[in-house]
PDB file of N, CA and C in Angstrom:
ATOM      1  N   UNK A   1      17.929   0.089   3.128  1.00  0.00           N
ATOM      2  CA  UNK A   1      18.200  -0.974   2.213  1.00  0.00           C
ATOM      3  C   UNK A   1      17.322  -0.808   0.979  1.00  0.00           C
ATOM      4  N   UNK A   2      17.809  -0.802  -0.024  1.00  0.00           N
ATOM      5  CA  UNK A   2      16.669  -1.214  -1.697  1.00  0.00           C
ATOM      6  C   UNK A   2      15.916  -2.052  -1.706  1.00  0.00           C
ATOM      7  N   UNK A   3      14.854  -1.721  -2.277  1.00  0.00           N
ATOM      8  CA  UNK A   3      13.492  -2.458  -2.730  1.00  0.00           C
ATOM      9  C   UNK A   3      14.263  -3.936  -3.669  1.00  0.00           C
ATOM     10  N   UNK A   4      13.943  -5.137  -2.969  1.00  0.00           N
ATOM     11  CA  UNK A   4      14.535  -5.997  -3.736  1.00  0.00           C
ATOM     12  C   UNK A   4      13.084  -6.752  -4.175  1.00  0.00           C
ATOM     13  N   UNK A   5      13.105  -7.010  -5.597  1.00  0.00           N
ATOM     14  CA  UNK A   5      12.054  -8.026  -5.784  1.00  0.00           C
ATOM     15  C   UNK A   5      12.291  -9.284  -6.868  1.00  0.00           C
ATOM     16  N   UNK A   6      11.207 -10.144  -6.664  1.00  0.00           N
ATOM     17  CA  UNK A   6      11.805 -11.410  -7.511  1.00  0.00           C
ATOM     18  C   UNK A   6      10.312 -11.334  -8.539  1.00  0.00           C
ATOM     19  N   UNK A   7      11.334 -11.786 -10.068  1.00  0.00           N
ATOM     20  CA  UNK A   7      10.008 -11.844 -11.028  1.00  0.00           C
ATOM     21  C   UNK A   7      10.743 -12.944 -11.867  1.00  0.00           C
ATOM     22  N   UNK A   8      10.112 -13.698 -12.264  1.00  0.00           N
ATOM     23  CA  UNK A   8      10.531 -14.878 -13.053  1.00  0.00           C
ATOM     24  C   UNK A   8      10.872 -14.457 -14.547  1.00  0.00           C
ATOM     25  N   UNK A   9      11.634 -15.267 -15.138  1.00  0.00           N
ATOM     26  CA  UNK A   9      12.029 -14.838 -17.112  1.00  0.00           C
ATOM     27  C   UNK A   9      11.650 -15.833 -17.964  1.00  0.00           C
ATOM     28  N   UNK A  10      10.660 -16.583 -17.760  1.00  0.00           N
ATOM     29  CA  UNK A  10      10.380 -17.267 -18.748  1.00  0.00           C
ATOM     30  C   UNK A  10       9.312 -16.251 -19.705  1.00  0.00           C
ATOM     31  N   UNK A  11       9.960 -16.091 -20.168  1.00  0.00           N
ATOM     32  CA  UNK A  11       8.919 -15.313 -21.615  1.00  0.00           C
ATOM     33  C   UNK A  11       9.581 -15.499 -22.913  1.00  0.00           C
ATOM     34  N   UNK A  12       8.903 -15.976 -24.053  1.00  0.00           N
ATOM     35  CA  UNK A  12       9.132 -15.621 -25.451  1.00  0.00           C
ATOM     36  C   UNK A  12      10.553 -14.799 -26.085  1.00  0.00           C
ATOM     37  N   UNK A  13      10.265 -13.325 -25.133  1.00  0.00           N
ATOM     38  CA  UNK A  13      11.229 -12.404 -25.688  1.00  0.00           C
ATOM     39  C   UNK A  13      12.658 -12.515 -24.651  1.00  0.00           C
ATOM     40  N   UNK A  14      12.554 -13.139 -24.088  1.00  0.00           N
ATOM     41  CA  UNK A  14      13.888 -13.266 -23.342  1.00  0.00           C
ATOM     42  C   UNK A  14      15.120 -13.054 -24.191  1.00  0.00           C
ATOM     43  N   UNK A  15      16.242 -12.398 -23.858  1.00  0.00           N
ATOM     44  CA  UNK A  15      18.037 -12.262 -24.239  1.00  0.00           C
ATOM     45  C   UNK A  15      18.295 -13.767 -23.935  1.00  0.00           C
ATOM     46  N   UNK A  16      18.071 -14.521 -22.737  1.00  0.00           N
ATOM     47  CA  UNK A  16      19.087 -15.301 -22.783  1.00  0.00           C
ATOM     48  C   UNK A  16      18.756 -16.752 -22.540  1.00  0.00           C
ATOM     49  N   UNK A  17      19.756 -17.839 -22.625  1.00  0.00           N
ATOM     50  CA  UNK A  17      18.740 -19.089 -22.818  1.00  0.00           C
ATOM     51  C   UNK A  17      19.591 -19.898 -21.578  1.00  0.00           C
ATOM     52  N   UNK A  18      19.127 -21.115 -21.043  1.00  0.00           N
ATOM     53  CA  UNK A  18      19.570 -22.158 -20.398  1.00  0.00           C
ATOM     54  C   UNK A  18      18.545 -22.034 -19.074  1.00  0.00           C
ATOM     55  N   UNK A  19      19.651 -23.004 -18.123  1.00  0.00           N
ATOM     56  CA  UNK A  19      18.908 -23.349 -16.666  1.00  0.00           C
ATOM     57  C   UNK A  19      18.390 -21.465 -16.176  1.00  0.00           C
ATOM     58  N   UNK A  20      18.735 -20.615 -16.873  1.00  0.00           N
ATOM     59  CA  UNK A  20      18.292 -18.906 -16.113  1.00  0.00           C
ATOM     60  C   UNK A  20      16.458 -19.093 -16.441  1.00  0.00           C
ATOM     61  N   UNK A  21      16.106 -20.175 -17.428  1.00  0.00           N
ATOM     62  CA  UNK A  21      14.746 -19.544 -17.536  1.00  0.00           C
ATOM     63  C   UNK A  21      13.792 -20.381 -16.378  1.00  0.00           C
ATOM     64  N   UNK A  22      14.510 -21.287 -15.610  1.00  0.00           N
ATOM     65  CA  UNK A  22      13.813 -22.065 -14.724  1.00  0.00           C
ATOM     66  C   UNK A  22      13.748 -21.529 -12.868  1.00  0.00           C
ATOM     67  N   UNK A  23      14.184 -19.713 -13.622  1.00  0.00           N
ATOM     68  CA  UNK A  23      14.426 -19.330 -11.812  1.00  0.00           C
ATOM     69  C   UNK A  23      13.599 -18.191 -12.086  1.00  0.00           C
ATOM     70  N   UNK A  24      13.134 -17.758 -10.929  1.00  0.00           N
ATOM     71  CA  UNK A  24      13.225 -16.151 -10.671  1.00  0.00           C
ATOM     72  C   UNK A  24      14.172 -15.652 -10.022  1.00  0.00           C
ATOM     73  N   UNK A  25      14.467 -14.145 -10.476  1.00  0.00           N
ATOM     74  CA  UNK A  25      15.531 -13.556 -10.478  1.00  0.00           C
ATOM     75  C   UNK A  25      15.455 -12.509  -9.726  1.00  0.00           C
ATOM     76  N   UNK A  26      16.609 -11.812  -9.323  1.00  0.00           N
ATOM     77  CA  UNK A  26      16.592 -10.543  -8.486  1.00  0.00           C
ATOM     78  C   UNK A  26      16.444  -9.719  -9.024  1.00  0.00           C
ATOM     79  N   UNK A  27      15.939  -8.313  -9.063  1.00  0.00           N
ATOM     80  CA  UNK A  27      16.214  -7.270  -9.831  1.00  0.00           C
ATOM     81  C   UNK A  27      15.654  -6.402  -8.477  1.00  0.00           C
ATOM     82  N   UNK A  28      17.343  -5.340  -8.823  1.00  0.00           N
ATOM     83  CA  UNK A  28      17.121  -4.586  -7.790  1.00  0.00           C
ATOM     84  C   UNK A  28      17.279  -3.050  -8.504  1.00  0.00           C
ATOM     85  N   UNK A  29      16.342  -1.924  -8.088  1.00  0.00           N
ATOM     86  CA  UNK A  29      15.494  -2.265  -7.142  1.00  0.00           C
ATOM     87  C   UNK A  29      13.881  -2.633  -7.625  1.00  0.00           C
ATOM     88  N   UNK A  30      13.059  -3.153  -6.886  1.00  0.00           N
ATOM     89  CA  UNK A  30      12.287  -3.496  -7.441  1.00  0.00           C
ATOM     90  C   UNK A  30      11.237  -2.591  -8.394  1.00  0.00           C
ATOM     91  N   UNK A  31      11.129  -1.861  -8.367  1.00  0.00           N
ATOM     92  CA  UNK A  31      10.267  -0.603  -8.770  1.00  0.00           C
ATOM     93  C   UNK A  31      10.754  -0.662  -9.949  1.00  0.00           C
ATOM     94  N   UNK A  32      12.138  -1.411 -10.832  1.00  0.00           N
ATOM     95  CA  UNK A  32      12.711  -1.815 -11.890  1.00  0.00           C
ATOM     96  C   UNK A  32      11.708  -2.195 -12.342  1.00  0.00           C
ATOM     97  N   UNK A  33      11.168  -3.700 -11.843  1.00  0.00           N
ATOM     98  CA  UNK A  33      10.205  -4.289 -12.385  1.00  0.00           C
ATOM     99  C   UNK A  33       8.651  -4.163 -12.462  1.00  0.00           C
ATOM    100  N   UNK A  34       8.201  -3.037 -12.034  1.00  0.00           N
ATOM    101  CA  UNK A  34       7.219  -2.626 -11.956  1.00  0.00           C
ATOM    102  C   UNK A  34       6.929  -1.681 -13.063  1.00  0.00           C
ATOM    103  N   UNK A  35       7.887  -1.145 -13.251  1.00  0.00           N
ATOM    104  CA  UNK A  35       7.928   0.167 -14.483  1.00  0.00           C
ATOM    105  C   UNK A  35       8.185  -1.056 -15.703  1.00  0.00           C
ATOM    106  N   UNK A  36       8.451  -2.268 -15.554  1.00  0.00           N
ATOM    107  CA  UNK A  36       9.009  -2.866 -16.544  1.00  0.00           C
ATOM    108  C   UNK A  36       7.531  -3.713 -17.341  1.00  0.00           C
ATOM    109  N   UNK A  37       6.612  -4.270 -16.375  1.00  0.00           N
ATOM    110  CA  UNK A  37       5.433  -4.167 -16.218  1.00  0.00           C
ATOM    111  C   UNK A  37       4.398  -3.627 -17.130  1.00  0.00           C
ATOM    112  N   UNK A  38       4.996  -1.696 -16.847  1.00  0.00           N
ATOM    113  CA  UNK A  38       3.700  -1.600 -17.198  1.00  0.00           C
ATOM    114  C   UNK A  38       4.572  -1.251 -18.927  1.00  0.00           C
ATOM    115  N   UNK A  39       5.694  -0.790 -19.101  1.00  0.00           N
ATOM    116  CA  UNK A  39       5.892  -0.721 -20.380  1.00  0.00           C
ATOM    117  C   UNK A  39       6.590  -1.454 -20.809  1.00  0.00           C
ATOM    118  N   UNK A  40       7.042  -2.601 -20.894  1.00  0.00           N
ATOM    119  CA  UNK A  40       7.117  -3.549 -21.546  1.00  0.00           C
ATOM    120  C   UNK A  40       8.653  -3.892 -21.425  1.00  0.00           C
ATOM    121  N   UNK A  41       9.432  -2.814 -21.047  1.00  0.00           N
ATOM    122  CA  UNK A  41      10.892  -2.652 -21.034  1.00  0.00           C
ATOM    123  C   UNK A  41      11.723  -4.438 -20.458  1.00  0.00           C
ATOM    124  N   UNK A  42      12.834  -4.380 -20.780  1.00  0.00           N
ATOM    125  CA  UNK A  42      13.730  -5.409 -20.152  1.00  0.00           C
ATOM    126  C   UNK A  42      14.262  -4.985 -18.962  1.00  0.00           C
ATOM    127  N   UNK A  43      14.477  -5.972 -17.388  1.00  0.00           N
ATOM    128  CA  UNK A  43      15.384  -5.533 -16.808  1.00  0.00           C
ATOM    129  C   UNK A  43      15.928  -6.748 -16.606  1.00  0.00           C
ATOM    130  N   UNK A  44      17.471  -6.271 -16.114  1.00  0.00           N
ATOM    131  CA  UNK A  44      18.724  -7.214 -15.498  1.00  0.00           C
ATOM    132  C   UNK A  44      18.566  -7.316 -14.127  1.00  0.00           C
ATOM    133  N   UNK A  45      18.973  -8.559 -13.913  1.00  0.00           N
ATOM    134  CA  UNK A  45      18.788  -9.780 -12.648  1.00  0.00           C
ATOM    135  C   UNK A  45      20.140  -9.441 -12.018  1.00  0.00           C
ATOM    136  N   UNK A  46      20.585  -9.585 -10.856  1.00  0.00           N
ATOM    137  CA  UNK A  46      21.740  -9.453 -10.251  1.00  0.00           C
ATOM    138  C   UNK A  46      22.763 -10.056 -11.291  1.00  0.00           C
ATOM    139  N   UNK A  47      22.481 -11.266 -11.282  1.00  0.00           N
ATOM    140  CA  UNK A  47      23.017 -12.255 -12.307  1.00  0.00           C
ATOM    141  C   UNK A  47      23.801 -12.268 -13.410  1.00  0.00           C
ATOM    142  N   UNK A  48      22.795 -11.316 -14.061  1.00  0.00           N
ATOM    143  CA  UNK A  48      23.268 -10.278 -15.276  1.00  0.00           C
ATOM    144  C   UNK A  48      21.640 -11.162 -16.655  1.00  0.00           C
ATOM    145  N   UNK A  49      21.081 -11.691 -15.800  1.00  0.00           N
ATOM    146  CA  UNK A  49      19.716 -12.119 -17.091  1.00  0.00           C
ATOM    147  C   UNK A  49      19.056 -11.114 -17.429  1.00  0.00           C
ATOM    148  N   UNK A  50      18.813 -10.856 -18.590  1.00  0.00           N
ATOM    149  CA  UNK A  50      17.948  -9.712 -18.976  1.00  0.00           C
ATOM    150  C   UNK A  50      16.729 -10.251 -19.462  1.00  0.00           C
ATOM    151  N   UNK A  51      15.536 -10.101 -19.252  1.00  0.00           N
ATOM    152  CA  UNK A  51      14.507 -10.538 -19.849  1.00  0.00           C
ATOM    153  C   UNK A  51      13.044  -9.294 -19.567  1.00  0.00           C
ATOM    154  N   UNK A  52      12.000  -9.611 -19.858  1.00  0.00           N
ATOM    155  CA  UNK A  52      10.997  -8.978 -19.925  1.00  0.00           C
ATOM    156  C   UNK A  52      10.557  -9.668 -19.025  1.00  0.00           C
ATOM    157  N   UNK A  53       9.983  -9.142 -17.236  1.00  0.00           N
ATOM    158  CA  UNK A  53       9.109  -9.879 -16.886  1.00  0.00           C
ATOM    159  C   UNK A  53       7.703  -9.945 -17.468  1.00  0.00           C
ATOM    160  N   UNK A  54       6.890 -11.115 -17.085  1.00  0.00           N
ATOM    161  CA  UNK A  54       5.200 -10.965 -17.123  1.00  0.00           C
ATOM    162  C   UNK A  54       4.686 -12.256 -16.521  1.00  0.00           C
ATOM    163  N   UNK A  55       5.755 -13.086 -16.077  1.00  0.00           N
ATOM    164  CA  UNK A  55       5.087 -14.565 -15.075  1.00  0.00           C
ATOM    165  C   UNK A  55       5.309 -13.772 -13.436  1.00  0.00           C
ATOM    166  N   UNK A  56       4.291 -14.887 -12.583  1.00  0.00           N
ATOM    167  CA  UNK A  56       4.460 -14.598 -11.031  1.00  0.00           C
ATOM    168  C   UNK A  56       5.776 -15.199 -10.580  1.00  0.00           C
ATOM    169  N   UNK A  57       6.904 -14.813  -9.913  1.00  0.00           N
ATOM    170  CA  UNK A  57       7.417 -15.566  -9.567  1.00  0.00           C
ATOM    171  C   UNK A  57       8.009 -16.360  -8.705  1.00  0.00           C
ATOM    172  N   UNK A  58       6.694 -15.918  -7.564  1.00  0.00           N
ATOM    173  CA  UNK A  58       6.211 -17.463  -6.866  1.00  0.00           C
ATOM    174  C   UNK A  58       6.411 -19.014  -7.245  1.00  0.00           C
ATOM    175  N   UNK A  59       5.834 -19.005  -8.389  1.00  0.00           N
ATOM    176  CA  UNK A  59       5.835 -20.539  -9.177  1.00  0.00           C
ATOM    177  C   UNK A  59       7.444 -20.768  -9.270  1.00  0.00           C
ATOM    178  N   UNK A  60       8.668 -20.160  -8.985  1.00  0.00           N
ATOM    179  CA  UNK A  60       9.830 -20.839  -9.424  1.00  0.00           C
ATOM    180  C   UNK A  60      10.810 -20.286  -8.147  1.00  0.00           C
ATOM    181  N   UNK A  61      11.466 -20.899  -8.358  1.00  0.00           N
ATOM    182  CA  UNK A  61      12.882 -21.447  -7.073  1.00  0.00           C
ATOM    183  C   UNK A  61      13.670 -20.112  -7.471  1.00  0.00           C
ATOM    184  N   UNK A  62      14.455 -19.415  -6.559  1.00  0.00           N
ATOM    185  CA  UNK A  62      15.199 -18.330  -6.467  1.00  0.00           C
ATOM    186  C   UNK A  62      16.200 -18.466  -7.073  1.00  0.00           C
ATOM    187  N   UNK A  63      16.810 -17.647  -8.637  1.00  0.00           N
ATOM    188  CA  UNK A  63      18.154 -18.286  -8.839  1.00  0.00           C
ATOM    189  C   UNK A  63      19.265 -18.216  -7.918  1.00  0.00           C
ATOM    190  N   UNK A  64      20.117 -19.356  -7.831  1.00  0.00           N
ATOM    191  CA  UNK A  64      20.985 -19.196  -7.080  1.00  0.00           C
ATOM    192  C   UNK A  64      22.471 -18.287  -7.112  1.00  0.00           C
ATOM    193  N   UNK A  65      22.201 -18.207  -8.366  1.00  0.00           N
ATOM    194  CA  UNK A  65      23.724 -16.833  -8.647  1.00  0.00           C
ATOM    195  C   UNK A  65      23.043 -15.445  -8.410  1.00  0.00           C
ATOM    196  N   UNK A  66      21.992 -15.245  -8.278  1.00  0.00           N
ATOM    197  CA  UNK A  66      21.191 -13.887  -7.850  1.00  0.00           C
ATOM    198  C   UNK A  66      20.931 -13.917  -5.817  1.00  0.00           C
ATOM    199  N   UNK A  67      20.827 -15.020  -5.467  1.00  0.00           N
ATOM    200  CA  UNK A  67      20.691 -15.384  -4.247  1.00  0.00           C
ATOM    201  C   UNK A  67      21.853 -14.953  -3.565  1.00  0.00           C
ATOM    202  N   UNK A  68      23.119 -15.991  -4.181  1.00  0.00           N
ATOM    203  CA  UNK A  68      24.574 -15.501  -3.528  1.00  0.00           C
ATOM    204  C   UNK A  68      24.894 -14.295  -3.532  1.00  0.00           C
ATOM    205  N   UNK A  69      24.893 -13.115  -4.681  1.00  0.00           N
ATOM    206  CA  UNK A  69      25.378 -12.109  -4.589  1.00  0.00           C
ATOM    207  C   UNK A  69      24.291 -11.369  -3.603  1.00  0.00           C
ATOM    208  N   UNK A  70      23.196 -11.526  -3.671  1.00  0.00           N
ATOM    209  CA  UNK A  70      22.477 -10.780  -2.178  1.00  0.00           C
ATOM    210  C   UNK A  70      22.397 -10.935  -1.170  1.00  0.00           C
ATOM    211  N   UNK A  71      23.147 -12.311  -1.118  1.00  0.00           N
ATOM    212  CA  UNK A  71      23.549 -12.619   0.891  1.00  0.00           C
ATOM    213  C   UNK A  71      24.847 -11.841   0.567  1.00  0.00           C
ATOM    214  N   UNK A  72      25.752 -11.402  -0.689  1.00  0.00           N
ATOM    215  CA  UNK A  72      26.883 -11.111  -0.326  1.00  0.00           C
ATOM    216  C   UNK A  72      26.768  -9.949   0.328  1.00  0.00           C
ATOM    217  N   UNK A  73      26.131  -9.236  -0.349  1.00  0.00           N
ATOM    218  CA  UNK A  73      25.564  -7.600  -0.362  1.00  0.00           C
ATOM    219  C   UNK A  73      25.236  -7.294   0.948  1.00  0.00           C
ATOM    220  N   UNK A  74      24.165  -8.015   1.369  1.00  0.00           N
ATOM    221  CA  UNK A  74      23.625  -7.581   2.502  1.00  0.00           C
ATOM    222  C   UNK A  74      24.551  -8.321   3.986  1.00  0.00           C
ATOM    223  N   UNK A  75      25.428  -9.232   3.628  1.00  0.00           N
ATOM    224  CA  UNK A  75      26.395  -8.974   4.817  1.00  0.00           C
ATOM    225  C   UNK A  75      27.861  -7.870   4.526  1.00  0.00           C
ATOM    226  N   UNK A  76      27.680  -7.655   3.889  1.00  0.00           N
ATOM    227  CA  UNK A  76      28.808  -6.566   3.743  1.00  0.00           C
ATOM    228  C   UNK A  76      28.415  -5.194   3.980  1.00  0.00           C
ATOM    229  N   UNK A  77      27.334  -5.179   4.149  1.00  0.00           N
ATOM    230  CA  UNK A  77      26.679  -3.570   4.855  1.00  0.00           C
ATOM    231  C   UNK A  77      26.242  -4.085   6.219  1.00  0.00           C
ATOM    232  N   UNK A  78      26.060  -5.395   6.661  1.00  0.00           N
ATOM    233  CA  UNK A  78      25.972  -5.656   7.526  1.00  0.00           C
ATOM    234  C   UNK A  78      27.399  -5.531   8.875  1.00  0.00           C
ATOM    235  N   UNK A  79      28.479  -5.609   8.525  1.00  0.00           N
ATOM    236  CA  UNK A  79      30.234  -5.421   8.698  1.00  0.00           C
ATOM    237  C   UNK A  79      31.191  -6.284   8.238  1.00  0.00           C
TER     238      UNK A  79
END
């Protein structure tokens, strides 16, 4: 299975605006967001949010359109 990890998008430079900046998001695989980290790059959320991480995202609730498509995912390799 892929490295899945959650990083929140509230930042300044964010693409996109509404209820997406009050979640953390999926981005798979996670090592996305690690390289994203250290150079500054944007990555996309299952979702389709693009933002720059740099918050923990512990502090926020899982988005739920990134949530659904990864229970979808992982029961469909499941049978």
């Amino acid at each position: 299975m892929s490295e899945v990890d959650l990083r929140p998008d509230e930042d300044l430079r964010t693409t996109d605006d509404g209820d997406h900046e009050r979640f953390a998001h999926v981005v798979v695989p996670a090592s996305a967001v690690t390289e994203a980290y250290i150079t500054g790059a944007a990555v996309t959320a299952l979702c389709g949010k693009t933002w720059v991480p740099t918050r923990d995202p512990g502090r926020y609730p899982v988005c739920p359109t990134c949530k659904e498509i990864l229970d979808l995912a992982r029961a469909s390799r499941e049978g």
